[in-house]
C-alpha atoms as a PDB file:
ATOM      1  CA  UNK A   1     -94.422 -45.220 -52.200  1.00  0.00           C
ATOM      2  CA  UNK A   2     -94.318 -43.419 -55.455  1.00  0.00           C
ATOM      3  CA  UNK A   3     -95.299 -44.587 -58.824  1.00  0.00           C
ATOM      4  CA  UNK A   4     -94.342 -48.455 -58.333  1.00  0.00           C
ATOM      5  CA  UNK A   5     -95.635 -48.708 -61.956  1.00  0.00           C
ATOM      6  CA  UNK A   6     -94.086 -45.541 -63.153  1.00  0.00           C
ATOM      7  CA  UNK A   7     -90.609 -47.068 -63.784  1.00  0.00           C
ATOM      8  CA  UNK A   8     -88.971 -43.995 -64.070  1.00  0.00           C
ATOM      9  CA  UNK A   9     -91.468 -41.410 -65.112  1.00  0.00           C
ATOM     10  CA  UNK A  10     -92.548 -38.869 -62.691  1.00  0.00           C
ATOM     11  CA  UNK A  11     -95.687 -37.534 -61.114  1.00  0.00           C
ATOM     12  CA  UNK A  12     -96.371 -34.018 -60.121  1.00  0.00           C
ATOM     13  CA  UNK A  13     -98.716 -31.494 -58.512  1.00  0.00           C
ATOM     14  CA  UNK A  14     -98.912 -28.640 -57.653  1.00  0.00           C
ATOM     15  CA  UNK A  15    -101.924 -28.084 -56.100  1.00  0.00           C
ATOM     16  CA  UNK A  16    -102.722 -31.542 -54.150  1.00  0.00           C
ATOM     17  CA  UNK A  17    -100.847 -34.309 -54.660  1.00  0.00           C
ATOM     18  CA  UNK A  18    -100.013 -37.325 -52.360  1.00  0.00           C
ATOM     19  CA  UNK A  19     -98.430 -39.659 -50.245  1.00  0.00           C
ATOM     20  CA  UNK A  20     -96.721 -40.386 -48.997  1.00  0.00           C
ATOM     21  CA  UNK A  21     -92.538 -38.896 -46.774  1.00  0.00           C
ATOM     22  CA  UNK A  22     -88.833 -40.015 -44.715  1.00  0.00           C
ATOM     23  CA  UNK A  23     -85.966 -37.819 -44.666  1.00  0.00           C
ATOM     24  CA  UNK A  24     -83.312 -36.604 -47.398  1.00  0.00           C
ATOM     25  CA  UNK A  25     -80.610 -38.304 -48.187  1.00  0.00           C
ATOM     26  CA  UNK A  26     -77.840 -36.132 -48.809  1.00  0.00           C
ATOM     27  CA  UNK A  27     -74.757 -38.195 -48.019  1.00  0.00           C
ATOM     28  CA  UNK A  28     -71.640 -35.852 -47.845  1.00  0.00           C
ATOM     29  CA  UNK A  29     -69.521 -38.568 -49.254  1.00  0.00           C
ATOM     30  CA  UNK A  30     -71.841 -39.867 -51.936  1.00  0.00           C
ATOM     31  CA  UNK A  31     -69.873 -40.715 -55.039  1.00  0.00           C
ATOM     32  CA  UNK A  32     -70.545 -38.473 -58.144  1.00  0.00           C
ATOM     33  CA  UNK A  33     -69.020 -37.449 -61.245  1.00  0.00           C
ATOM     34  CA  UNK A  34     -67.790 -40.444 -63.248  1.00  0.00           C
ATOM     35  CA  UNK A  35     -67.388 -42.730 -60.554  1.00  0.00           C
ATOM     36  CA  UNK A  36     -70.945 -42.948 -60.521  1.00  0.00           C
ATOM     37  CA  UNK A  37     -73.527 -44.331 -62.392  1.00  0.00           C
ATOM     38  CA  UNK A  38     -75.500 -41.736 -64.057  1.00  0.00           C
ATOM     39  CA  UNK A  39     -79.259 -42.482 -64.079  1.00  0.00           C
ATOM     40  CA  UNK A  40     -82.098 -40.689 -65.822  1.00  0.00           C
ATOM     41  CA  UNK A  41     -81.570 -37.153 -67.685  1.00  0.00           C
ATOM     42  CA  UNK A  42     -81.839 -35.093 -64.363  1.00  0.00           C
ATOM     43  CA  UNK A  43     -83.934 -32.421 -63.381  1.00  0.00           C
ATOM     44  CA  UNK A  44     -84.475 -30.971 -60.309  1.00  0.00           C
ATOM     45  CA  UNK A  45     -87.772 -32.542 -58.382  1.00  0.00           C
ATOM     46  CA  UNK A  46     -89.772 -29.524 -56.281  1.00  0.00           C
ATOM     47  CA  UNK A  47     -93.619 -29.546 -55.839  1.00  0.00           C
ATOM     48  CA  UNK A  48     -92.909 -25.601 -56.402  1.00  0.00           C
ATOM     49  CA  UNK A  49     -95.884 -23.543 -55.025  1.00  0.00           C
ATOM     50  CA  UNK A  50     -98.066 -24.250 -52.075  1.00  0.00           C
ATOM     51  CA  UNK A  51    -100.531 -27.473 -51.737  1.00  0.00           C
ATOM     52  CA  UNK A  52    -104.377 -26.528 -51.768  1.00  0.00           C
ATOM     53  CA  UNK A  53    -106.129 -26.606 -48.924  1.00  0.00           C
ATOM     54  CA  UNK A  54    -108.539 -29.802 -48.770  1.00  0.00           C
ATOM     55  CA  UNK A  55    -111.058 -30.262 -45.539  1.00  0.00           C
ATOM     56  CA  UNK A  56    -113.747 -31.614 -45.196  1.00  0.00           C
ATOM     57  CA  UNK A  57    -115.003 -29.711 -42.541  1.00  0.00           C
ATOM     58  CA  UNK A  58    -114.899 -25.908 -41.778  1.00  0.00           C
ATOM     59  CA  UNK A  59    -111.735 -24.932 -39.891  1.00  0.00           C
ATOM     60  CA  UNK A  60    -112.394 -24.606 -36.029  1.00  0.00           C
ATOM     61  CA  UNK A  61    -110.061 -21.466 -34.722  1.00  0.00           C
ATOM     62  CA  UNK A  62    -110.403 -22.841 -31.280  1.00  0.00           C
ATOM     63  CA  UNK A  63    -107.005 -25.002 -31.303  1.00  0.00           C
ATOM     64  CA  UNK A  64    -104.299 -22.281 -31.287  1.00  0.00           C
ATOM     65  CA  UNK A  65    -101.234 -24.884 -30.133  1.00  0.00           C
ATOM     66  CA  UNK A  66    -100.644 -28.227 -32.172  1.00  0.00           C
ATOM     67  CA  UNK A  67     -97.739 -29.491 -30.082  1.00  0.00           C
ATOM     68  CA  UNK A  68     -98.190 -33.172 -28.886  1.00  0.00           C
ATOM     69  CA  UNK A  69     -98.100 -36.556 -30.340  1.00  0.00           C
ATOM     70  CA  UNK A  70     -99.865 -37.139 -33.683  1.00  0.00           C
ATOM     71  CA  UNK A  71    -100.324 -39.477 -36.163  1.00  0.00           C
ATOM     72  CA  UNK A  72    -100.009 -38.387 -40.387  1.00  0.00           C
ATOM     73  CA  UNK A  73    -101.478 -39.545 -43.106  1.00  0.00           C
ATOM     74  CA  UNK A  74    -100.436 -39.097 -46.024  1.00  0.00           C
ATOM     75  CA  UNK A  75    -102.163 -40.054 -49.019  1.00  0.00           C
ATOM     76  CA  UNK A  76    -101.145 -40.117 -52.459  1.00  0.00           C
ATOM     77  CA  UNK A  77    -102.961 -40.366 -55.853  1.00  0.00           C
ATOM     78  CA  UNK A  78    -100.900 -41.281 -59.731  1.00  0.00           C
ATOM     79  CA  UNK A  79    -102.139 -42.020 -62.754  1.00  0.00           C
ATOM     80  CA  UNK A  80     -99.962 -44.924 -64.773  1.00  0.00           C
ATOM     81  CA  UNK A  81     -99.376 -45.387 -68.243  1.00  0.00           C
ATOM     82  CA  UNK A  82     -97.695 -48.191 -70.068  1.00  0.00           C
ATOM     83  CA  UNK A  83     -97.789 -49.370 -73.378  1.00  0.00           C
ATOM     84  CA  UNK A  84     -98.606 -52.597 -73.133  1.00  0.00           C
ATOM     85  CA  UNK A  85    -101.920 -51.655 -71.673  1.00  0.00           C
ATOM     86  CA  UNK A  86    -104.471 -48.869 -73.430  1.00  0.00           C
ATOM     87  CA  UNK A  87    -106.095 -47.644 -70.150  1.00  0.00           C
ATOM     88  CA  UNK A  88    -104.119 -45.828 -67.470  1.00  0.00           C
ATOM     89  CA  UNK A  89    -104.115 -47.169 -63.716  1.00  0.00           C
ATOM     90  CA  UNK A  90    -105.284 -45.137 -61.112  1.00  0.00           C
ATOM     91  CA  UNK A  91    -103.135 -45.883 -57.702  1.00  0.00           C
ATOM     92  CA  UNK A  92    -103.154 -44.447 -54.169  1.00  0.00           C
ATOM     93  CA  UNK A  93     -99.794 -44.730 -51.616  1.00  0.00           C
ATOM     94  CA  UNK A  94    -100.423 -44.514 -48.120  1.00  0.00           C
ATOM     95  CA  UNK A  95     -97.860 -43.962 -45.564  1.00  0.00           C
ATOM     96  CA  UNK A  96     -98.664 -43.697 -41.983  1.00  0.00           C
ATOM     97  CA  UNK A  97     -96.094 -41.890 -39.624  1.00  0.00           C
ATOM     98  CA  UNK A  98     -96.268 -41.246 -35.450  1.00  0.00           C
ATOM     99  CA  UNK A  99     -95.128 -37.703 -35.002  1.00  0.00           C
ATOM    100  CA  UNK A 100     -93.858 -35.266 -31.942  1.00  0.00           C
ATOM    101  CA  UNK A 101     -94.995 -31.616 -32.991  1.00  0.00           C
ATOM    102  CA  UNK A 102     -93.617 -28.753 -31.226  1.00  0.00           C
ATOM    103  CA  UNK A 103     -94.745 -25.366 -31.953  1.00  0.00           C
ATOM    104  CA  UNK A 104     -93.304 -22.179 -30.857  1.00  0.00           C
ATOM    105  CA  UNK A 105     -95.692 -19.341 -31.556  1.00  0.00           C
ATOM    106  CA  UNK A 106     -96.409 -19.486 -34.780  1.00  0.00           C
ATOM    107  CA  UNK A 107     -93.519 -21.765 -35.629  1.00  0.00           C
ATOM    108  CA  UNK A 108     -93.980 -25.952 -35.939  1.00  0.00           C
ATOM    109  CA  UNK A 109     -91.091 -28.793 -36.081  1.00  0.00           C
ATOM    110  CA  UNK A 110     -92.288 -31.880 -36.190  1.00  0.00           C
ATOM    111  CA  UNK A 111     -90.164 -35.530 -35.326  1.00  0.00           C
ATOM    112  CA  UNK A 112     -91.767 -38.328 -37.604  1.00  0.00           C
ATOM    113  CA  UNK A 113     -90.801 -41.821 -37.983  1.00  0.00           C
ATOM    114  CA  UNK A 114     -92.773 -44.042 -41.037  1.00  0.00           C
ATOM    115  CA  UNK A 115     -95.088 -46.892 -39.242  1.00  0.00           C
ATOM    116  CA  UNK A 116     -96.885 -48.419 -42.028  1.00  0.00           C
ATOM    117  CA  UNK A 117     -96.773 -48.172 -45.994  1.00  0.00           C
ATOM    118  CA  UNK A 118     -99.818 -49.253 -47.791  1.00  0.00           C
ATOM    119  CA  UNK A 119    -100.665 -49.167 -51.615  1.00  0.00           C
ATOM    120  CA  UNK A 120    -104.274 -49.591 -52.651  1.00  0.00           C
ATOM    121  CA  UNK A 121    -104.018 -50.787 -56.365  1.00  0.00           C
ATOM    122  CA  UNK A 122    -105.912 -50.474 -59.134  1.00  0.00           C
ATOM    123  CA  UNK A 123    -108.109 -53.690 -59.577  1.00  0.00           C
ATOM    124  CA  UNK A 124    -107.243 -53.716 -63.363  1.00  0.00           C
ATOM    125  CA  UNK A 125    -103.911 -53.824 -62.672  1.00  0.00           C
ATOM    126  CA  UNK A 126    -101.755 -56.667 -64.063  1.00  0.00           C
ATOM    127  CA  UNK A 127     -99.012 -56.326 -62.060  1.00  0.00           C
ATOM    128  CA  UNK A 128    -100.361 -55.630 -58.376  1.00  0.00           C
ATOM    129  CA  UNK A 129     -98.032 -54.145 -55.756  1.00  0.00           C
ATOM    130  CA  UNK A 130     -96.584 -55.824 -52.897  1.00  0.00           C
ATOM    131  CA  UNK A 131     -95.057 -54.334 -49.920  1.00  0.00           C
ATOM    132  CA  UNK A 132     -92.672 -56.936 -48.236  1.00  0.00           C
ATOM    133  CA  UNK A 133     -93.386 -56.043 -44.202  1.00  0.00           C
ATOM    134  CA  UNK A 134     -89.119 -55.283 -44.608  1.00  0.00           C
ATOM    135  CA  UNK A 135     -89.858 -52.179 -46.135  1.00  0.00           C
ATOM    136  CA  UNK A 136     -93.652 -51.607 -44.859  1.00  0.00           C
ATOM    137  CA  UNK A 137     -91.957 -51.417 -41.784  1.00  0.00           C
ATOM    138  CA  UNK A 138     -89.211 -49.745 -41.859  1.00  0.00           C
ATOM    139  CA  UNK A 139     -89.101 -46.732 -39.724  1.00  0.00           C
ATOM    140  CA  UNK A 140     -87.180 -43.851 -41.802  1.00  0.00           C
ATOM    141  CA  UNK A 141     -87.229 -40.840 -39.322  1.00  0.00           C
ATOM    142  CA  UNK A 142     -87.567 -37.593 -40.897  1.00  0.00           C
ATOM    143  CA  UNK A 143     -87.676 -34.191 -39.463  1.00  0.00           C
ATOM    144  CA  UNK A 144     -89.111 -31.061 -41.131  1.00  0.00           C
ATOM    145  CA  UNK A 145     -90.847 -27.895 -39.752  1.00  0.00           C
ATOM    146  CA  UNK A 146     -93.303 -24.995 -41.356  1.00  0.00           C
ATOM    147  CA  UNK A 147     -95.603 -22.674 -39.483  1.00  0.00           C
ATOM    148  CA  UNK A 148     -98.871 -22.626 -37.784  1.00  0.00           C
ATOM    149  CA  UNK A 149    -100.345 -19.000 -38.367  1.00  0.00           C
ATOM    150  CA  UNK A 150    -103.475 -17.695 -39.643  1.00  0.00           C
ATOM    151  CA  UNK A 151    -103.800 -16.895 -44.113  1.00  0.00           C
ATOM    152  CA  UNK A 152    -104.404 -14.188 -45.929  1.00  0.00           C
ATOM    153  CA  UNK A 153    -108.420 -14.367 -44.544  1.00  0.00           C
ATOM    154  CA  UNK A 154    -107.322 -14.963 -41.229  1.00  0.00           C
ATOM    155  CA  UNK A 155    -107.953 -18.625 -41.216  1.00  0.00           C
ATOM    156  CA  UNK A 156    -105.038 -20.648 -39.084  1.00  0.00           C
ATOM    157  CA  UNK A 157    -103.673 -22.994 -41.798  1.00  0.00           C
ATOM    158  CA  UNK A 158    -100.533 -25.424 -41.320  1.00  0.00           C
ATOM    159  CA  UNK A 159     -97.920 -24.903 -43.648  1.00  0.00           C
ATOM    160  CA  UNK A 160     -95.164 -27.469 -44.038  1.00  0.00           C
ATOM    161  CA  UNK A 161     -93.047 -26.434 -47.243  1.00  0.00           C
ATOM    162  CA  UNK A 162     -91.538 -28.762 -49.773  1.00  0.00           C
ATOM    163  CA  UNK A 163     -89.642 -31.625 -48.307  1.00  0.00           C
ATOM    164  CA  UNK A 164     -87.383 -33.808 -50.598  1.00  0.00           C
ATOM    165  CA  UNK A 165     -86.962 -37.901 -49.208  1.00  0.00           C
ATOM    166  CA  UNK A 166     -84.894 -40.346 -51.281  1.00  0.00           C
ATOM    167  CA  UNK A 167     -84.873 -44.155 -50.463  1.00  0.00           C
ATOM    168  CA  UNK A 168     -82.781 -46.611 -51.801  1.00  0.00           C
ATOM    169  CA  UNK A 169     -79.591 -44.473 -52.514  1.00  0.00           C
ATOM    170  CA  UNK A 170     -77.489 -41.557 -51.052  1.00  0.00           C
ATOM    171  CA  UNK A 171     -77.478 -38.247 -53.456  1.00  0.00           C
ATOM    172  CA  UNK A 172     -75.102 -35.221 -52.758  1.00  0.00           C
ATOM    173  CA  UNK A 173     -77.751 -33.777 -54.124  1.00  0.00           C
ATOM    174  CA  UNK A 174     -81.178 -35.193 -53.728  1.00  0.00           C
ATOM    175  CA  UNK A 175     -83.372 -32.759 -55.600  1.00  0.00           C
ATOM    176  CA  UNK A 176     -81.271 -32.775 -59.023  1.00  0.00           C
ATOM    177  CA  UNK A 177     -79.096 -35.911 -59.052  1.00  0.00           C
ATOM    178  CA  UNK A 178     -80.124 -38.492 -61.617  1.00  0.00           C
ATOM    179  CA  UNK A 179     -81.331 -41.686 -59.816  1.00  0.00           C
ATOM    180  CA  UNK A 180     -78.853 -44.990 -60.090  1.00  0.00           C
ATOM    181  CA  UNK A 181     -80.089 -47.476 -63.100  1.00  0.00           C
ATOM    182  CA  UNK A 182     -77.056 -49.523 -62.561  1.00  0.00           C
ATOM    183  CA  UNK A 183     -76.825 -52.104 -59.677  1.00  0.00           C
ATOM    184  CA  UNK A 184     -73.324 -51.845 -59.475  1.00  0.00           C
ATOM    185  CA  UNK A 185     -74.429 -47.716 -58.450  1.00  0.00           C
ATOM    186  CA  UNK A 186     -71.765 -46.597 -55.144  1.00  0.00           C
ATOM    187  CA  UNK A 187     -74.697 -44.626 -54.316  1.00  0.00           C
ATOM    188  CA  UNK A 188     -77.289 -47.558 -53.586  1.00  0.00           C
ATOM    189  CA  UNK A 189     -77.947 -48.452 -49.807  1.00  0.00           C
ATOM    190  CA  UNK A 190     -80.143 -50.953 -48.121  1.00  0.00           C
ATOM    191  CA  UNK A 191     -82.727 -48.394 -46.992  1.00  0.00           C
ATOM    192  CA  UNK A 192     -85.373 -51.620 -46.083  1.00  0.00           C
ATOM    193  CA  UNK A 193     -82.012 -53.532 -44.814  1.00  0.00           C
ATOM    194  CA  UNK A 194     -83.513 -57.201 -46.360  1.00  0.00           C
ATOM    195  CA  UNK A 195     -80.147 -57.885 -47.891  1.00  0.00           C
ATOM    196  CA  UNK A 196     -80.404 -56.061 -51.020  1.00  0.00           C
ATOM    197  CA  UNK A 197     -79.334 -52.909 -52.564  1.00  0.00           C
ATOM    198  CA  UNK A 198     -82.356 -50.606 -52.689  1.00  0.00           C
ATOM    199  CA  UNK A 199     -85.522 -50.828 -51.882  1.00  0.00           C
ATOM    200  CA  UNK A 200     -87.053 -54.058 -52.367  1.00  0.00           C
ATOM    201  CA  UNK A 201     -91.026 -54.791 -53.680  1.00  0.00           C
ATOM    202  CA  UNK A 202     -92.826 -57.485 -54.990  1.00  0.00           C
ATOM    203  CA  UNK A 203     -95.659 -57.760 -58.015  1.00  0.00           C
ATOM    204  CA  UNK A 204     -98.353 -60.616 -57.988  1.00  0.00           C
ATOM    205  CA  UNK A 205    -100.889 -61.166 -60.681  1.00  0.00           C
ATOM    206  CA  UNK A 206    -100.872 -61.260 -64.209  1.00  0.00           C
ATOM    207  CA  UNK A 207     -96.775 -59.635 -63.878  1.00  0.00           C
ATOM    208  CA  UNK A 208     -95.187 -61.341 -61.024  1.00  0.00           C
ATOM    209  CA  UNK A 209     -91.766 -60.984 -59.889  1.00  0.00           C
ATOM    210  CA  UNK A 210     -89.762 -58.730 -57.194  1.00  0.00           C
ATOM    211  CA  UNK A 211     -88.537 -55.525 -58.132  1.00  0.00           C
ATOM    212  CA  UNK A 212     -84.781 -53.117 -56.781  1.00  0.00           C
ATOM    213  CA  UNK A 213     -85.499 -49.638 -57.085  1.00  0.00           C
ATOM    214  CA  UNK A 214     -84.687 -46.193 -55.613  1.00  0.00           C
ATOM    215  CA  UNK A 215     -87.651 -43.722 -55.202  1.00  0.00           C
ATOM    216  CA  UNK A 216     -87.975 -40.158 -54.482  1.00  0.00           C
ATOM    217  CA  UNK A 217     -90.581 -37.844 -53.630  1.00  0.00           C
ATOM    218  CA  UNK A 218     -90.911 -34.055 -52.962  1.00  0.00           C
ATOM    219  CA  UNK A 219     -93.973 -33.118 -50.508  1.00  0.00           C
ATOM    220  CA  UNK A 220     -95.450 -30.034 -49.279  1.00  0.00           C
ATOM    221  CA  UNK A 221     -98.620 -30.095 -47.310  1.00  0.00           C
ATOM    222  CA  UNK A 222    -101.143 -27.086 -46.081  1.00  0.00           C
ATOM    223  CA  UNK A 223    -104.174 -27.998 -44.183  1.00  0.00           C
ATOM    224  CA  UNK A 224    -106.495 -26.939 -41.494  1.00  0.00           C
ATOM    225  CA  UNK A 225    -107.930 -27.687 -37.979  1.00  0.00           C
ATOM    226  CA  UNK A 226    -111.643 -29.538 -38.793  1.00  0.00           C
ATOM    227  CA  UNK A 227    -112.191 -31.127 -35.567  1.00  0.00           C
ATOM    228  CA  UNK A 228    -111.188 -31.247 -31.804  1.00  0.00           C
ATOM    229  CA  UNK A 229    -112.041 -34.474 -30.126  1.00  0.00           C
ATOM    230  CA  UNK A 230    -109.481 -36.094 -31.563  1.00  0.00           C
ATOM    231  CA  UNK A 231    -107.664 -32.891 -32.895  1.00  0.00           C
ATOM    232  CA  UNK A 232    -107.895 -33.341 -36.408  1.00  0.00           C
ATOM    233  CA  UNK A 233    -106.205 -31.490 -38.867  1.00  0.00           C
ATOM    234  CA  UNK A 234    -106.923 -32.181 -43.083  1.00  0.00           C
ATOM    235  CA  UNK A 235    -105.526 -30.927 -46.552  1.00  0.00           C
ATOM    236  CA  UNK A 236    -103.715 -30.841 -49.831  1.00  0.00           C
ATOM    237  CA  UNK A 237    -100.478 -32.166 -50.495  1.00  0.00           C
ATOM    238  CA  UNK A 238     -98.730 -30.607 -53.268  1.00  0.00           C
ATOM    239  CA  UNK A 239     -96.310 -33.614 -54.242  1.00  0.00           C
ATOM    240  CA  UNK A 240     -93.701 -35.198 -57.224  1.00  0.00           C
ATOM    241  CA  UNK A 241     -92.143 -38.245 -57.299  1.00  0.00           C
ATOM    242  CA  UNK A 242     -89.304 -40.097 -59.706  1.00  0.00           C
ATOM    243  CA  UNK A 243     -87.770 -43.604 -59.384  1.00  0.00           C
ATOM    244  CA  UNK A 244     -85.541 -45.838 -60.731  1.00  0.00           C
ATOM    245  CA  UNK A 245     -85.767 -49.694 -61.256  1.00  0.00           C
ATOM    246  CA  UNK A 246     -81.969 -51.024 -61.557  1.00  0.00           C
ATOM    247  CA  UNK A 247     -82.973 -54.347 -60.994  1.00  0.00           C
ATOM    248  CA  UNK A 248     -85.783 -57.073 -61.111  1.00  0.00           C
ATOM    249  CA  UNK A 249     -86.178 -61.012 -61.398  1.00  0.00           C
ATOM    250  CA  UNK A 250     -86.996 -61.961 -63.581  1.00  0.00           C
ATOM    251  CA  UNK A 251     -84.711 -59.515 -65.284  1.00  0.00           C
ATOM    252  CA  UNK A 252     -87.134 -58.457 -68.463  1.00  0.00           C
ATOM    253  CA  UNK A 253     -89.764 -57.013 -65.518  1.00  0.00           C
ATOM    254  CA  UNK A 254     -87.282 -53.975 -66.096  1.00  0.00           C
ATOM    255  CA  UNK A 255     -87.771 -53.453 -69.821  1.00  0.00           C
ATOM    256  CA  UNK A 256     -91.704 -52.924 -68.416  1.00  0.00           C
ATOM    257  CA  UNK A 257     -90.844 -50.117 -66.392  1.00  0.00           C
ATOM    258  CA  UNK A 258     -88.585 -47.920 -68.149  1.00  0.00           C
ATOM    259  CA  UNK A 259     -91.420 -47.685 -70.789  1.00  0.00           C
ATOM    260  CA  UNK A 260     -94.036 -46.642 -68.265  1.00  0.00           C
ATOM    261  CA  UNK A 261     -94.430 -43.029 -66.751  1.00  0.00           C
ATOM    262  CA  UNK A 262     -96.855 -41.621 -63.578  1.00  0.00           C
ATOM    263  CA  UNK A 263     -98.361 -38.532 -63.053  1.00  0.00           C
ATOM    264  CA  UNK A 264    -100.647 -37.336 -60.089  1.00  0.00           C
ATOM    265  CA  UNK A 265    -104.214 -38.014 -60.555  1.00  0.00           C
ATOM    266  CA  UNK A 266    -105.613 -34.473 -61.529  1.00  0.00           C
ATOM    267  CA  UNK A 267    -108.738 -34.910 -60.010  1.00  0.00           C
ATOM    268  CA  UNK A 268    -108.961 -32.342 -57.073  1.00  0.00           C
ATOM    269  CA  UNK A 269    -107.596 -32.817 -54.264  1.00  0.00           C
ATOM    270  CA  UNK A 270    -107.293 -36.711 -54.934  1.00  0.00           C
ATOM    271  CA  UNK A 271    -104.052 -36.599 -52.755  1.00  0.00           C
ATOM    272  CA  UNK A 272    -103.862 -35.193 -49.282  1.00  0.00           C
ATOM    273  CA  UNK A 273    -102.971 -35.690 -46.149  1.00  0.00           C
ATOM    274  CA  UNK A 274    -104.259 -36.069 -42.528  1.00  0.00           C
ATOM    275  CA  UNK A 275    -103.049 -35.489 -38.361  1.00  0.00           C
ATOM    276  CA  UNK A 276    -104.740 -36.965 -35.937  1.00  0.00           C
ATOM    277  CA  UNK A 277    -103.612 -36.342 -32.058  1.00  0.00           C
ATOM    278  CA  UNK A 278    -103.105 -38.929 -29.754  1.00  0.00           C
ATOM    279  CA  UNK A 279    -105.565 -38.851 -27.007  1.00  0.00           C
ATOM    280  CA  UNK A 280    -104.129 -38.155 -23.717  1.00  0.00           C
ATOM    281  CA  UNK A 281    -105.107 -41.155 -22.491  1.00  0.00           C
ATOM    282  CA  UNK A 282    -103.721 -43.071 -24.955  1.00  0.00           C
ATOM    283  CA  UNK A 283    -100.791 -40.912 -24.892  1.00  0.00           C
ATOM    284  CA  UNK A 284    -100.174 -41.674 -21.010  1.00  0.00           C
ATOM    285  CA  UNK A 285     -99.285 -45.163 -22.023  1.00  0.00           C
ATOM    286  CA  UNK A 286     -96.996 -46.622 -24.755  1.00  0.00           C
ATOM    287  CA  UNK A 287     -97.663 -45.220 -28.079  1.00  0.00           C
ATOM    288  CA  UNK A 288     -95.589 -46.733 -30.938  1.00  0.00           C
ATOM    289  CA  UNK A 289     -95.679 -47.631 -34.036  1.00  0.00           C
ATOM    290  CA  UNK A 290     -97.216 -51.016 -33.128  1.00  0.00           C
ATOM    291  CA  UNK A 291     -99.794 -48.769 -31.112  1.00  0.00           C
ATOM    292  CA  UNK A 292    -100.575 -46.897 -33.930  1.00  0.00           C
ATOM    293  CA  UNK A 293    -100.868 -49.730 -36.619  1.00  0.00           C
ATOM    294  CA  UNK A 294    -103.782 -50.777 -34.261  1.00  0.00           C
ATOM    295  CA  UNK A 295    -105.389 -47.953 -34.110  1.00  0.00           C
ATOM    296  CA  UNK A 296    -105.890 -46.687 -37.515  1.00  0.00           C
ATOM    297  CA  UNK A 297    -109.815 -47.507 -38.348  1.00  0.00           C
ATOM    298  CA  UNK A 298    -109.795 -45.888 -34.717  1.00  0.00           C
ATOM    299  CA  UNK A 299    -108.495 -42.239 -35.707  1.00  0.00           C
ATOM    300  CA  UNK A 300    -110.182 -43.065 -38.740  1.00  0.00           C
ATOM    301  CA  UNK A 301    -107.527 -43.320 -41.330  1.00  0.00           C
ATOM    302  CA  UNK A 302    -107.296 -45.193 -44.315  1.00  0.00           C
ATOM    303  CA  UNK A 303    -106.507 -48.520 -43.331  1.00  0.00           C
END
C-alpha cells in the first residue's frame, strides 16, 4: 500500500525505499485521450537507479542457486504531511507475497502472487488505516525477473530492476498516465472485486470513513544471501509511489487528501525487503497463501 495518507502526493527513493508490489496494468484497450478522465499533472513514476544494499548480516557465497519456493517481504517506509496537522506521520506498508524463483545461470524470474497487506500506522495518526480482508487478500499475481550474479567486489547480489504495479485502474501507460480523480474514470476496475470501482480502504479514529482510490508504485530491490537455514536473502528497495482518491464517504474525507503529500522516510535503509525459502519439508506439503499467513513470526517476518 502506498501513501494511504498521501492523497495524491508521491514518495520516492532512490536508494531504499519500500513496500510493498502486483503486476502492471497496461490494458491495450484502456481509454485515453478525451474520453478519459485526466487525473493529476503526469509525470513518469521510476525509482531510477539501483536500491542500496541493506543486510543485516554478511553475505554467505555458499548459496549459488535461488530457485525454489520463497516467501517476500516487502517493506515500505513514507513520511506524511497534511496541513491540518504540524507534525508529519511516519508509516510502514507491508506486503507479503509466496513466490516460485527460477534461475538460469545467472539469470532469475520469479512467479509472485500478494498473500497479505499490512500497514503499521503511526500512533499519532488521526485517521488510522484499515485494510478490508477484500483487498488484504487479494492475490494480484505479478511476474518480474533480474539477475543473480556476483558485484563489482565479487559479492553475489540479487538484482530485480524497477517494476511498475497499478491497482485500481487500467493505464495504456502505467508509468506516465495521470491517475483517474473522477469516479465516472473508463479506466477504473475492481482490482479488490468488493463491488466498487477501485480499491477500497477504510480510516478509524479521530477521521473515520472508507476511502476509493487507485495506487501505484514503482519498485526495484537489490539484496544479498545472509543466512542458509532458512535461505535468507535481505536489502534495499529503491521505491515511488502516487495515488489518487476519486472517492470517499463521507465525501469531504477527499478534500483531506488532495492537500496531503508522502515521501519515503529518508532514514537509511528504512524500507527494504526480505526472501525467505520454504523449507523442504514444508514445501513437500501444501504451501499457500493460507500456509504462509501462518507462518510469518515463523520465517521471521514482520507480522
Amino acid at each position: 500500500m502506498a501513501g494511504l495518507l498521501a492523497g495524491c502526493g508521491s514518495a520516492s527513493s532512490g536508494t531504499a525505499g519500500p513496500a510493498t508490489g502486483a503486476d502492471a496494468a497496461t490494458g491495450a484497450d484502456a481509454a485515453t485521450g478525451a474520453d478519459a478522465a485526466s487525473g493529476p499533472a503526469s509525470s513518469c513514476i521510476d525509482v531510477g537507479a539501483t536500491a542500496s544494499l541493506c543486510p543485516s548480516n554478511p553475505s554467505l557465497p555458499s548459496v549459488m542457486d535461488l530457485s525454489g519456493t520463497w516467501v517476500l517481504e516487502t517493506i515500505g517506509a513514507q513520511v506524511v504531511t497534511t496541513p491540518a496537522f504540524a507534525q508529519p506521520f511516519r508509516l510502514k506498508s507491508v506486503n507479503v507475497l509466496l513466490a516460485q524463483v527460477v534461475q538460469t545461470r545467472s539469470d532469475v524470474a520469479l512467479s509472485a502472487s500478494y498473500c497479505d497487506r499490512i500497514q503499521h500506522d503511526d500512533p499519532n495518526n488521526p485517521a488510522k488505516v484499515v485494510v478490508p480482508d477484500a483487498w488484504r487478500l487479494t492475490p494480484a499475481p505479478l511476474e518480474r525477473s533480474g539477475s543473480f550474479a556476483p558485484d563489482d567486489s565479487g559479492q553475489l547480489t540479487l538484482t530485480l530492476p524497477t517494476l511498475i504495479e497499478v491497482f485500481g485502474a487500467t493505464l495504456s501507460d502505467p508509468a506516465c498516465d495521470a491517475l483517474p480523480v473522477d469516479a465516472n474514470d473508463p479506466r477504473l476496475v475492481d482490482t479488490d472485486n468488493d463491488g466498487f470501482l477501485g480499491i477500497t480502504v477504510d480510516l478509524s479514529g479521530l477521521i473515520s470513513g472508507t476511502l476509493r482510490s487507485v495506487q501505484r508504485q514503482a519498485t526495484a530491490l537489490h539484496g544479498m544471501v545472509v543466512a542458509v537455514d532458512p535461505v535468507r536473502v535481505e536489502g534495499g528497495m529503491a521505491y515511488e509511489s502516487d495515488q489518487s482518491v476519486f472517492a470517499s464517504d463521507p465525501p469531504n474525507i477527499k478534500i483531506l487528501y488532495t492537500g496531503s503529500t508522502a515521501s519515503a522516510d529518508p532514514t537509511a535503509c528504512s524500507s527494504t525487503f526480505v526472501m525467505v525459502k520454504v523449507p523442504e519439508a514444508a514445501d513437500a506439503g501444501v504451501v499457500d497463501c493460507d500456509w504462509v499467513r501462518a507462518n510469518e513470526v515463523f520465517l521471521g517476518l514482520v507480522p
